[in-house]
N, C-alpha and C. Protein backbone atom coordinates (compact mmCIF):
# COMPACT_ATOMS: atom_id res chain seq x y z
N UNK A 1 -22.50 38.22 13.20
CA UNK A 1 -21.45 38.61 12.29
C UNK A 1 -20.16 37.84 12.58
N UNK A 2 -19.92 37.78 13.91
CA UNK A 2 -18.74 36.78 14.09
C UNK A 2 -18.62 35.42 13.77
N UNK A 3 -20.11 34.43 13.75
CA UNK A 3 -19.70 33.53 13.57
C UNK A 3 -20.04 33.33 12.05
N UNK A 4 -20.39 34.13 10.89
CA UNK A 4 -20.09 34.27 9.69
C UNK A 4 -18.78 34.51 9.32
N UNK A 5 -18.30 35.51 9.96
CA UNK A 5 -16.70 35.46 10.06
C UNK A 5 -15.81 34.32 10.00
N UNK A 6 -15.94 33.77 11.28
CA UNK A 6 -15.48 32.54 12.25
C UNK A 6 -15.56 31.30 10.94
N UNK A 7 -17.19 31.10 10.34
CA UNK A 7 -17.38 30.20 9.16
C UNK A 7 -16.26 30.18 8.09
N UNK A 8 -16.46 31.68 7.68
CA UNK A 8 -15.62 31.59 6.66
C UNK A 8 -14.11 31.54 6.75
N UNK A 9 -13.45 31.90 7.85
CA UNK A 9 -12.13 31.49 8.04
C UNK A 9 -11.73 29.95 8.09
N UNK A 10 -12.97 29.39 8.26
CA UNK A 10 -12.40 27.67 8.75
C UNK A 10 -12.76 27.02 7.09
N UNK A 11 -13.50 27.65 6.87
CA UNK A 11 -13.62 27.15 5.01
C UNK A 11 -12.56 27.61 4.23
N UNK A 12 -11.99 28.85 4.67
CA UNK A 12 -10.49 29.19 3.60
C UNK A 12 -9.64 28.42 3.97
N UNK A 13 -9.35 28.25 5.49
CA UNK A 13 -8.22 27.29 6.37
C UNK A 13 -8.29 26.11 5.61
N UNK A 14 -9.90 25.19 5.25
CA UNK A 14 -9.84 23.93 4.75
C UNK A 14 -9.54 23.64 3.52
N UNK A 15 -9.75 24.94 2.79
CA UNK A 15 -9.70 24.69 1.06
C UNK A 15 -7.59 24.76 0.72
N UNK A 16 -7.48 25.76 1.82
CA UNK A 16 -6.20 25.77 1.93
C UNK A 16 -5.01 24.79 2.45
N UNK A 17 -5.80 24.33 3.48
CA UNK A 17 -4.77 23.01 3.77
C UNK A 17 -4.79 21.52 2.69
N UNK A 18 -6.06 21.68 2.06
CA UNK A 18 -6.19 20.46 0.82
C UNK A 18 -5.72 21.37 -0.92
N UNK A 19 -5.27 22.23 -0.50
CA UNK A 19 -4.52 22.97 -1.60
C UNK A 19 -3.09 22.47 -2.54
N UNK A 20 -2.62 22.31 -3.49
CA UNK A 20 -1.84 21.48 -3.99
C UNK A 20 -1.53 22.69 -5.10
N UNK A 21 -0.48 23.78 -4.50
CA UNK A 21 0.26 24.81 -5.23
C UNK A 21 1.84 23.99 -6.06
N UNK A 22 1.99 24.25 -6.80
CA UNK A 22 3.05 23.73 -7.72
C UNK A 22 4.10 24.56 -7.97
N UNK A 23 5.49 24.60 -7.89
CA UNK A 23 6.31 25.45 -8.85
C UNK A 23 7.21 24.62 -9.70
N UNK A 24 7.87 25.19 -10.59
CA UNK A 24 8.89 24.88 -11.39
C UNK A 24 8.92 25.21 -12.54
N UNK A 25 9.38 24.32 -13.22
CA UNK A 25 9.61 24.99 -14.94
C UNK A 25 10.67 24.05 -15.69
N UNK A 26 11.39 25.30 -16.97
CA UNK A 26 11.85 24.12 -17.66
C UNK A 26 13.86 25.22 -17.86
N UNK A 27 14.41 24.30 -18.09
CA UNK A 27 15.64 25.32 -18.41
C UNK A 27 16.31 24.80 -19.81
N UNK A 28 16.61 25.36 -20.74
CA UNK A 28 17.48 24.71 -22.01
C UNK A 28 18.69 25.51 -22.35
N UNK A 29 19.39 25.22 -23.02
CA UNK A 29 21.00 25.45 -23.79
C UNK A 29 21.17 24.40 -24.52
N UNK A 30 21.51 25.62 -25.79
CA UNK A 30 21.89 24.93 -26.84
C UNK A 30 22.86 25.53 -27.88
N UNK A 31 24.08 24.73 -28.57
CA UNK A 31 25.22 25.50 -29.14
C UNK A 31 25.38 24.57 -30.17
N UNK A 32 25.45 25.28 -31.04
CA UNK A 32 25.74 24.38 -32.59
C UNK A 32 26.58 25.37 -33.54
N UNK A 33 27.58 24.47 -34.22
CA UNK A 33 28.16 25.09 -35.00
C UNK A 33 28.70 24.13 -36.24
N UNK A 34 29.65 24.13 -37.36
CA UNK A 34 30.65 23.46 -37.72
C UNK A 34 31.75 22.99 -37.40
N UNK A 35 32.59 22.71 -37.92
CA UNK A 35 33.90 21.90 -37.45
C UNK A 35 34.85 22.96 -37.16
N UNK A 36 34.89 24.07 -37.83
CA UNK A 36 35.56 25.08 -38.01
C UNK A 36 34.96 26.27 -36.96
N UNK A 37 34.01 26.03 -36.39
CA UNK A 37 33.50 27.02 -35.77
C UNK A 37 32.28 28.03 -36.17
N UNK A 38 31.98 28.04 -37.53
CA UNK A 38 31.63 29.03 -37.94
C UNK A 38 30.13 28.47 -38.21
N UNK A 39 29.39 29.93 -38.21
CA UNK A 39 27.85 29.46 -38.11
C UNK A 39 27.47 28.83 -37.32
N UNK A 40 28.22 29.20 -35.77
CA UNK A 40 27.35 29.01 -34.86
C UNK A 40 26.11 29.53 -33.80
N UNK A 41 25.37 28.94 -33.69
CA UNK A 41 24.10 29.38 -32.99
C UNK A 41 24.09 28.75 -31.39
N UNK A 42 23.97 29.93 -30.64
CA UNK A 42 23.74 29.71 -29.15
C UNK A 42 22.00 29.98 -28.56
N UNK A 43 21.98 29.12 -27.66
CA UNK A 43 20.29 29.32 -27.48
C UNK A 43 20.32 29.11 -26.34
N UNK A 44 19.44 29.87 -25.35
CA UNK A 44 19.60 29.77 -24.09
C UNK A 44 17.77 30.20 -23.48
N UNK A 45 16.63 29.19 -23.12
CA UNK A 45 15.89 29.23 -22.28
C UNK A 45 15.59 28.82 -21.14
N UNK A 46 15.01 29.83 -20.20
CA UNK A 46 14.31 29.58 -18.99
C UNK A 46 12.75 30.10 -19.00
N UNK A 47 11.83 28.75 -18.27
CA UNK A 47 11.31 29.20 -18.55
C UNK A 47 10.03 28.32 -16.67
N UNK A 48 10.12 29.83 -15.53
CA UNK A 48 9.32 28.95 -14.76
C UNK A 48 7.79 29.11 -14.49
N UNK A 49 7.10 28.11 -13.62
CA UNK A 49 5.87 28.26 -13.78
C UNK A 49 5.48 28.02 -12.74
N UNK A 50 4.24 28.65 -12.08
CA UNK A 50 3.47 28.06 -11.05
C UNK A 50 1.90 27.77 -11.31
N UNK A 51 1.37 26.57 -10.46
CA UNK A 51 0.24 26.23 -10.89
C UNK A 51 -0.57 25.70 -9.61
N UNK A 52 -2.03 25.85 -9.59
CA UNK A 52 -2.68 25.38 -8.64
C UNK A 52 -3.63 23.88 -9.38
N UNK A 53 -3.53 22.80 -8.25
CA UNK A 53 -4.43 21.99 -8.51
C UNK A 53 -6.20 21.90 -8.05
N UNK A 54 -7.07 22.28 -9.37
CA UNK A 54 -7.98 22.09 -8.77
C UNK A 54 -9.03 20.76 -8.16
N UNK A 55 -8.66 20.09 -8.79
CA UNK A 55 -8.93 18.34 -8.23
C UNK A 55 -7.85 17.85 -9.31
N UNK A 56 -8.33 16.48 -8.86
CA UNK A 56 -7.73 14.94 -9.28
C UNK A 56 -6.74 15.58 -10.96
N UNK A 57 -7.82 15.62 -11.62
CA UNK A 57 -8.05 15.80 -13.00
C UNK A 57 -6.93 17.27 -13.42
N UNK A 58 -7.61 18.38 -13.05
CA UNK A 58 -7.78 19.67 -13.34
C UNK A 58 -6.95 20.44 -12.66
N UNK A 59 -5.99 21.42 -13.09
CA UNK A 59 -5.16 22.65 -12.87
C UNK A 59 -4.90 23.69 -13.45
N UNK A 60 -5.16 24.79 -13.27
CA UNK A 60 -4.54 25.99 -14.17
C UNK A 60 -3.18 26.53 -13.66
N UNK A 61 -2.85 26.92 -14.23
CA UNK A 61 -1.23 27.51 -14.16
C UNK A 61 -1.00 28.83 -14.68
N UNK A 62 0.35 29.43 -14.80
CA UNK A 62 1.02 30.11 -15.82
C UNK A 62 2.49 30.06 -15.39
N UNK A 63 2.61 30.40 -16.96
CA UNK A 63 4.18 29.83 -17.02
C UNK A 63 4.57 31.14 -17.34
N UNK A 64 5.97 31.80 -17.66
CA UNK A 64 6.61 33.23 -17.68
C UNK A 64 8.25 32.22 -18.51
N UNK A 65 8.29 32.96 -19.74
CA UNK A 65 9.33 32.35 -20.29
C UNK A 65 10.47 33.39 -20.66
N UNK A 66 12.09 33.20 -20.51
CA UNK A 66 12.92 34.65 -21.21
C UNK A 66 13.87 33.51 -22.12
N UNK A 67 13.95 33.79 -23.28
CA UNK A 67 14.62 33.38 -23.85
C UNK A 67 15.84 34.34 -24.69
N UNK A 68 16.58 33.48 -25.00
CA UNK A 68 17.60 34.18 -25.87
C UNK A 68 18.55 33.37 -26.66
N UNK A 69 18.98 33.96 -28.25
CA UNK A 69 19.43 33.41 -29.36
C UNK A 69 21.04 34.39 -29.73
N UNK A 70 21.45 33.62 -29.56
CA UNK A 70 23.05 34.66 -30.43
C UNK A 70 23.40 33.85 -31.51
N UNK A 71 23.15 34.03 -32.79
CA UNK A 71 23.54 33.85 -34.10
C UNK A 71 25.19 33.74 -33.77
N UNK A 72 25.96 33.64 -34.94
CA UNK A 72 27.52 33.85 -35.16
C UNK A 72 27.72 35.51 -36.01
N UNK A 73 26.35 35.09 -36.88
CA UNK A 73 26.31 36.26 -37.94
C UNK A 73 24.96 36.56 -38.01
N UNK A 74 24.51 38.06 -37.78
CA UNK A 74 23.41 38.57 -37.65
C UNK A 74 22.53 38.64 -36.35
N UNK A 75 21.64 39.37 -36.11
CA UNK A 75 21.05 39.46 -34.79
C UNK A 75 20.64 38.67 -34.27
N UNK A 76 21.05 39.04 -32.62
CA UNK A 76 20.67 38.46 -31.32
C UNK A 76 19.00 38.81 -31.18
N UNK A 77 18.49 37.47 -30.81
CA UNK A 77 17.05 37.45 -30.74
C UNK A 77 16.77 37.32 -28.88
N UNK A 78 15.68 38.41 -28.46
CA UNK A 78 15.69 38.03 -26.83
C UNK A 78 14.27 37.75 -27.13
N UNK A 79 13.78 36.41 -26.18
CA UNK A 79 12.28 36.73 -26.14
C UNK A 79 11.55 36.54 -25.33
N UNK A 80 10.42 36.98 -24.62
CA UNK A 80 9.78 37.42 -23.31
C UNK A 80 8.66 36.88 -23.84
N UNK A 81 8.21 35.54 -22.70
CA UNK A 81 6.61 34.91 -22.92
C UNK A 81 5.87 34.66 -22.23
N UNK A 82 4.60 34.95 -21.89
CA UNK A 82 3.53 34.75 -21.18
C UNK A 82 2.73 33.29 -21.60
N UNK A 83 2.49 32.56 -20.75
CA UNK A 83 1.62 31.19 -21.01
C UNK A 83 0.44 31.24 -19.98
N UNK A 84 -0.41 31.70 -20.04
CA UNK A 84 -1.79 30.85 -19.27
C UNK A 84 -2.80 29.88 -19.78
N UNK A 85 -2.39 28.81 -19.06
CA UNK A 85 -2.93 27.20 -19.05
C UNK A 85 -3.78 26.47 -18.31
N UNK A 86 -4.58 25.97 -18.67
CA UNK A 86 -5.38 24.60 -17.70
C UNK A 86 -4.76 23.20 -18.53
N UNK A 87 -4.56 22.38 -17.52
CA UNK A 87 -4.02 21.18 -17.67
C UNK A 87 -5.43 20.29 -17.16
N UNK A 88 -5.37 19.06 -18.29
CA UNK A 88 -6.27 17.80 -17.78
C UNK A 88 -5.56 16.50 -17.93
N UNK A 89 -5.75 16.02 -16.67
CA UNK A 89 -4.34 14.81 -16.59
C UNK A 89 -5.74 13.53 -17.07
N UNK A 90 -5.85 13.14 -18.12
CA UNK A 90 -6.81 12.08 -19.15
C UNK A 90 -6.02 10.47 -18.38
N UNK A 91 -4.88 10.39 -18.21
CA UNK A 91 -4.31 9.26 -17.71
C UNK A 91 -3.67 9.21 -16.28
N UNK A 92 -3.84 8.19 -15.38
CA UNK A 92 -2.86 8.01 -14.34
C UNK A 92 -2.96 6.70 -14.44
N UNK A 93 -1.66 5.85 -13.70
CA UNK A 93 -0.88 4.85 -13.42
C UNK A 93 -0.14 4.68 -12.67
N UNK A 94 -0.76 5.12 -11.02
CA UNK A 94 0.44 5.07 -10.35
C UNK A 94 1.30 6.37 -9.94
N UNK A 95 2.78 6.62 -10.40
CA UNK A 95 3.51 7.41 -10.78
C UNK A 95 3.10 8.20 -11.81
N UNK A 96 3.12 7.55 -12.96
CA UNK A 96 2.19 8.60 -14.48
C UNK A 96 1.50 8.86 -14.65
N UNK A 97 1.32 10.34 -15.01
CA UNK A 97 0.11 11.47 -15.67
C UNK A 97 0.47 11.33 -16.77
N UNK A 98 -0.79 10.93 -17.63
CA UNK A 98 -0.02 11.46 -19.01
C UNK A 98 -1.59 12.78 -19.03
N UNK A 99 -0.99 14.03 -19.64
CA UNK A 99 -2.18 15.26 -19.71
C UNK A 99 -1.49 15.88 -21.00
N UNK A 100 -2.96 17.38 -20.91
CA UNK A 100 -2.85 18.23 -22.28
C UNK A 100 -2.87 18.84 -21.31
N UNK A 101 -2.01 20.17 -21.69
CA UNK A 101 -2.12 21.54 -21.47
C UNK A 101 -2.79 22.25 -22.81
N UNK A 102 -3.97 23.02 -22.42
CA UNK A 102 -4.23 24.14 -23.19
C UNK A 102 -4.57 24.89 -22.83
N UNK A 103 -3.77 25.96 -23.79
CA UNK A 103 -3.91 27.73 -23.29
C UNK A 103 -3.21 28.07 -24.48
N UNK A 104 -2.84 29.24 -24.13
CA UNK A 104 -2.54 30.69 -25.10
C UNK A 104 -1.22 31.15 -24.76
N UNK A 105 -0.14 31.71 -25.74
CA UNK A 105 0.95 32.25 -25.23
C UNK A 105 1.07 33.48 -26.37
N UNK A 106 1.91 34.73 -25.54
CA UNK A 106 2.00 35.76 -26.23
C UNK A 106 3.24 35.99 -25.60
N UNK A 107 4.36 36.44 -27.07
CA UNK A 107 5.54 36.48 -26.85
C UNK A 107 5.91 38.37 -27.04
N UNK A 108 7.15 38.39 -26.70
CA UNK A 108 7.53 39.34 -27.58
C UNK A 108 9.24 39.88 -27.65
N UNK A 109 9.38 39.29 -29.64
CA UNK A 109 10.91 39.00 -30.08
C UNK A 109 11.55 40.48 -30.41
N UNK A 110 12.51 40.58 -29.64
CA UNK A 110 13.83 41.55 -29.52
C UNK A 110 14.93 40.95 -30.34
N UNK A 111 15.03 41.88 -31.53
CA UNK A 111 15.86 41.43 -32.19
C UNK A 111 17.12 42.53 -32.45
N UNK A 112 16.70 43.80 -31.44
CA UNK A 112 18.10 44.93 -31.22
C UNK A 112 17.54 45.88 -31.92
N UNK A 113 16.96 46.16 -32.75
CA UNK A 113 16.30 46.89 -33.46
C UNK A 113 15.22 47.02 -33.40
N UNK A 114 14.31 46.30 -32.95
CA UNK A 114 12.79 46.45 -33.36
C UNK A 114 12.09 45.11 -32.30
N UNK A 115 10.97 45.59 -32.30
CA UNK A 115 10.53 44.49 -31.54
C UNK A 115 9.10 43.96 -31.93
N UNK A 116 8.87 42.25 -31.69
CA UNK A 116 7.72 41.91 -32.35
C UNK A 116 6.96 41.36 -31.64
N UNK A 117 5.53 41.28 -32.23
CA UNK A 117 4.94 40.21 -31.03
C UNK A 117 4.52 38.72 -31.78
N UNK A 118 4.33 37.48 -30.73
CA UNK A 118 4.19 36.41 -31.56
C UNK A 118 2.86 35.89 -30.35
N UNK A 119 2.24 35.05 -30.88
CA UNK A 119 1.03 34.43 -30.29
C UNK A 119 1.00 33.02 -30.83
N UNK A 120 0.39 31.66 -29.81
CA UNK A 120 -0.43 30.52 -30.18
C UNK A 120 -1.60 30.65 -29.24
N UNK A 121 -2.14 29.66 -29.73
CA UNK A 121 -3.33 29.01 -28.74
C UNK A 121 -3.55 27.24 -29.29
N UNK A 122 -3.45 26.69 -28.23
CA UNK A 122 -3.36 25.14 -28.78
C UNK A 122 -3.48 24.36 -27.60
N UNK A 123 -2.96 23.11 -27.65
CA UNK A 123 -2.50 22.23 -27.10
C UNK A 123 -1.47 21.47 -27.05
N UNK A 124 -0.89 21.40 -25.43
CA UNK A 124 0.85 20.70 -26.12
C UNK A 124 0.67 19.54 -24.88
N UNK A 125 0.37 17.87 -25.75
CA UNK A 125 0.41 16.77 -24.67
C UNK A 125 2.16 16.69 -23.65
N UNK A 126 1.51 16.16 -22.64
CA UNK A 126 2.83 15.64 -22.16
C UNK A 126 2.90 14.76 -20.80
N UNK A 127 4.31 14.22 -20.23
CA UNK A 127 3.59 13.12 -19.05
C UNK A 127 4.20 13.54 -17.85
N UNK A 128 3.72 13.58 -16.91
CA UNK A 128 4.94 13.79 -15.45
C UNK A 128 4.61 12.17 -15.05
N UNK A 129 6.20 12.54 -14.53
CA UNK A 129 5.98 11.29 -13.10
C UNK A 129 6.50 11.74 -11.66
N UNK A 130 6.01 11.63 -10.69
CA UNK A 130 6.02 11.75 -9.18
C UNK A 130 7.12 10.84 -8.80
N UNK A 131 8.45 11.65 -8.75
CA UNK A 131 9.28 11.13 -8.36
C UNK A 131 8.94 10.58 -6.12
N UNK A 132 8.24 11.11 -5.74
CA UNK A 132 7.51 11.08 -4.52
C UNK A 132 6.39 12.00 -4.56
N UNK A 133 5.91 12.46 -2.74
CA UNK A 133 4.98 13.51 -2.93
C UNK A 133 5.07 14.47 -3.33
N UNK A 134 6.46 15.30 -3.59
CA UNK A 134 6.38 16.33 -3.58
C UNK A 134 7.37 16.74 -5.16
N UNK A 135 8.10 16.20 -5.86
CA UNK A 135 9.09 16.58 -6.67
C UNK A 135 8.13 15.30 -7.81
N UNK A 136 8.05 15.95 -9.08
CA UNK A 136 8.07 14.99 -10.17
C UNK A 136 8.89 15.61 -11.57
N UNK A 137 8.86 14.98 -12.36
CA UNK A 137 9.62 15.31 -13.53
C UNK A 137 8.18 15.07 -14.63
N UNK A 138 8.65 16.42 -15.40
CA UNK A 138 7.58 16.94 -16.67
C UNK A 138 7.82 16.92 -17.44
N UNK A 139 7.52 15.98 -18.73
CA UNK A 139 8.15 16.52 -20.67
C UNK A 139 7.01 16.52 -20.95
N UNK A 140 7.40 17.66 -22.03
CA UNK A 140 5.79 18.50 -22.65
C UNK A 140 6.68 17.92 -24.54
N UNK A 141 5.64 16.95 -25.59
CA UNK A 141 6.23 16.52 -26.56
C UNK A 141 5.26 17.22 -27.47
N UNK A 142 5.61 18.23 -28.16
CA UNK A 142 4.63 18.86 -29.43
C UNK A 142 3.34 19.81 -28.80
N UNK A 143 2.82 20.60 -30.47
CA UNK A 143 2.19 21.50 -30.12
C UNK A 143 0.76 20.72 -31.42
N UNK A 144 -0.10 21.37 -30.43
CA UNK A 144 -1.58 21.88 -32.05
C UNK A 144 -2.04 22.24 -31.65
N UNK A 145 -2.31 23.08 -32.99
CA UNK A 145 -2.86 24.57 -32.76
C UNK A 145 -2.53 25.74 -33.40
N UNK A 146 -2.78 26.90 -33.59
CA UNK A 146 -2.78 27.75 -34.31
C UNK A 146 -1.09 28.71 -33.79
N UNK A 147 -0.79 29.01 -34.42
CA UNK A 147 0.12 30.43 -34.18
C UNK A 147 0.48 31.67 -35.65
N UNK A 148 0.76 32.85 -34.65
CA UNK A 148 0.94 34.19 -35.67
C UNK A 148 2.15 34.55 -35.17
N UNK A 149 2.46 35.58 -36.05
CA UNK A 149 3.71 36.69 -35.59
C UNK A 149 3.16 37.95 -36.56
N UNK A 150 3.97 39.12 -36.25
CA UNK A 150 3.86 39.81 -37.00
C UNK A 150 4.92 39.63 -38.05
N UNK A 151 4.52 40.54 -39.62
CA UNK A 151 4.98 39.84 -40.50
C UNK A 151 6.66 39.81 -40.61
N UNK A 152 7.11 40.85 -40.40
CA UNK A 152 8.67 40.97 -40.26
C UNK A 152 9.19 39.60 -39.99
N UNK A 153 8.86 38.99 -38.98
CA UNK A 153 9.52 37.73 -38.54
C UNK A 153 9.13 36.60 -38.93
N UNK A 154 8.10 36.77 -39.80
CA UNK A 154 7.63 35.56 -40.50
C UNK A 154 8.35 33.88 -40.31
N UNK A 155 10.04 34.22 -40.82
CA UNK A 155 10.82 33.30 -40.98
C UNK A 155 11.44 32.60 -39.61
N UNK A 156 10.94 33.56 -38.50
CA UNK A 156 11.24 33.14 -36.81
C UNK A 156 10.12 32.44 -36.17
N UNK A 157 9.08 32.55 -36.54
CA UNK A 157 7.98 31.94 -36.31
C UNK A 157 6.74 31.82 -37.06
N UNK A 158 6.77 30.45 -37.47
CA UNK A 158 5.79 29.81 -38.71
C UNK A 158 4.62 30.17 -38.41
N UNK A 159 3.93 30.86 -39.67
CA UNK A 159 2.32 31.10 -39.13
C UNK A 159 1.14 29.81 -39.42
N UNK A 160 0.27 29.92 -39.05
CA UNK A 160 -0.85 28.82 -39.58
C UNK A 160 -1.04 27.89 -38.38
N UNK A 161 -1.91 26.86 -38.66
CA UNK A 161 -2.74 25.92 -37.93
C UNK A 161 -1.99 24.99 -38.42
N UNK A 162 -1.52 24.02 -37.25
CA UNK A 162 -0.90 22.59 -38.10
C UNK A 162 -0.78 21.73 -36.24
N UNK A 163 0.25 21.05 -36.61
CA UNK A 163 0.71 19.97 -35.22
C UNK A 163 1.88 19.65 -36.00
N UNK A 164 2.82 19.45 -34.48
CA UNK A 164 4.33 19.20 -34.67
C UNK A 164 4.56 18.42 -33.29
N UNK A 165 5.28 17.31 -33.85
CA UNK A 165 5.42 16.61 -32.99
C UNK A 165 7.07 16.32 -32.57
N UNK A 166 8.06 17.21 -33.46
CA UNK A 166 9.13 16.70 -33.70
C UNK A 166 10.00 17.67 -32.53
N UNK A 167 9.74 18.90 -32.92
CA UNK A 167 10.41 19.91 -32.42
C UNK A 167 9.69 20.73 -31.05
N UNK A 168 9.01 20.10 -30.61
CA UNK A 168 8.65 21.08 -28.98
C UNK A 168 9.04 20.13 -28.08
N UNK A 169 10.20 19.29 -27.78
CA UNK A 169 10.36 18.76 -26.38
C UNK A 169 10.97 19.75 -25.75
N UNK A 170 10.36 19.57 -24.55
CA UNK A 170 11.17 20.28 -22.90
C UNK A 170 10.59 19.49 -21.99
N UNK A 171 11.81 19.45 -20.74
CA UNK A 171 11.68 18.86 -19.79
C UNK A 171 11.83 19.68 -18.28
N UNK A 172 10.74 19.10 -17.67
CA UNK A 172 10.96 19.95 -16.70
C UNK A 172 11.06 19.81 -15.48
N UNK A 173 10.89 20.22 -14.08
CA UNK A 173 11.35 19.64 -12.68
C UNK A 173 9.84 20.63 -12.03
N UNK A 174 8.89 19.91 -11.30
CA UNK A 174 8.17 20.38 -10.05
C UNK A 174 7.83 20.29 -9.21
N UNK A 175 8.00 21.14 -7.94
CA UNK A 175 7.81 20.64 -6.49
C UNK A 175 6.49 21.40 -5.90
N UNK A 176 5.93 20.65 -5.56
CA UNK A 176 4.78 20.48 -4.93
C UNK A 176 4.70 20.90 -3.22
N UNK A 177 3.88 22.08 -3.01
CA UNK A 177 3.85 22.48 -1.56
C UNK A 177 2.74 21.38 -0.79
């Protein structure tokens, strides 16, 4: 019994010391208005993540997102998101990954009154580079793939199957244990 024991401690010890745990994430702000001030919109996300590498190729993760929107006129939007992901890095060069993340995210929008839930499932490409061993920099450019909301919010989040390539950049920072 002990040296079944003994076995299996030196196999967790080994899987563990060739282990390649990840953290980080992404942070945004954003403020727009007119000349005059008026009709402006404030936007403020964080959003961090941790992930394990399972080889070369292959990682799953999850990410945990809080966001928040203050209109000038009309309600403040808060929103709380769950992401669980596997990443496949298809390219290296060195410094560059270029990979897909796909997985599933389920939100849910606080708008002071009422609260909703929103969902995708897709894929969103993007590239890191290894600033050294341990720190690289992440932009994730577009989504495809499906997403819902419930109907109230229709106009906060587009329903249907499509790809967008214009409007999902984020950038992000991760350090590597």
């Amino acid at each position: 019994m002990k040296k079944i024991f003994l076995t299996l401690m030196v196999m967790v010890a080994a899987v563990a010391a060739n282990a390649q745990v990840w953290v980080g994430g992404s942070l945004g702000f954003w403020s727009n208005g007119d000349a005059e001030g008026n009709d402006t919109k404030t936007q403020f996300t964080i959003a961090p993540e941790v992930g394990y590498d399972l080889s070369e190729d292959w990682s799953i993760a999850i990410g945990l997102g809080y966001g928040m929107q203050k209109p000038d006129q009309g309600e403040d939007l808060t929103t709380l998101t769950v992401n669980p992901y596997a990443r496949y890095n298809f390219v290296k060069a060195g410094a560059l990954k270029l990979f897909l993340d796909g997985g599933f995210e389920v939100g849910s929008i606080d708008d002071g009154n009422d609260s909703y839930t929103a969902w995708n499932v897709g894929i969103k490409p993007g590239v890191a580079y290894s600033l050294n061993e341990k720190f690289s920099l992440v932009a994730h450019f577009g989504f495809l793939g499906y997403q819902d909301c419930d109907d109230e919010i229709s106009e906060a989040v587009q329903k249907g199957f499509g790809f967008d390539f214009s409007n999902n950049l984020t950038f992000g920072f991760y350090y590597a244990f």
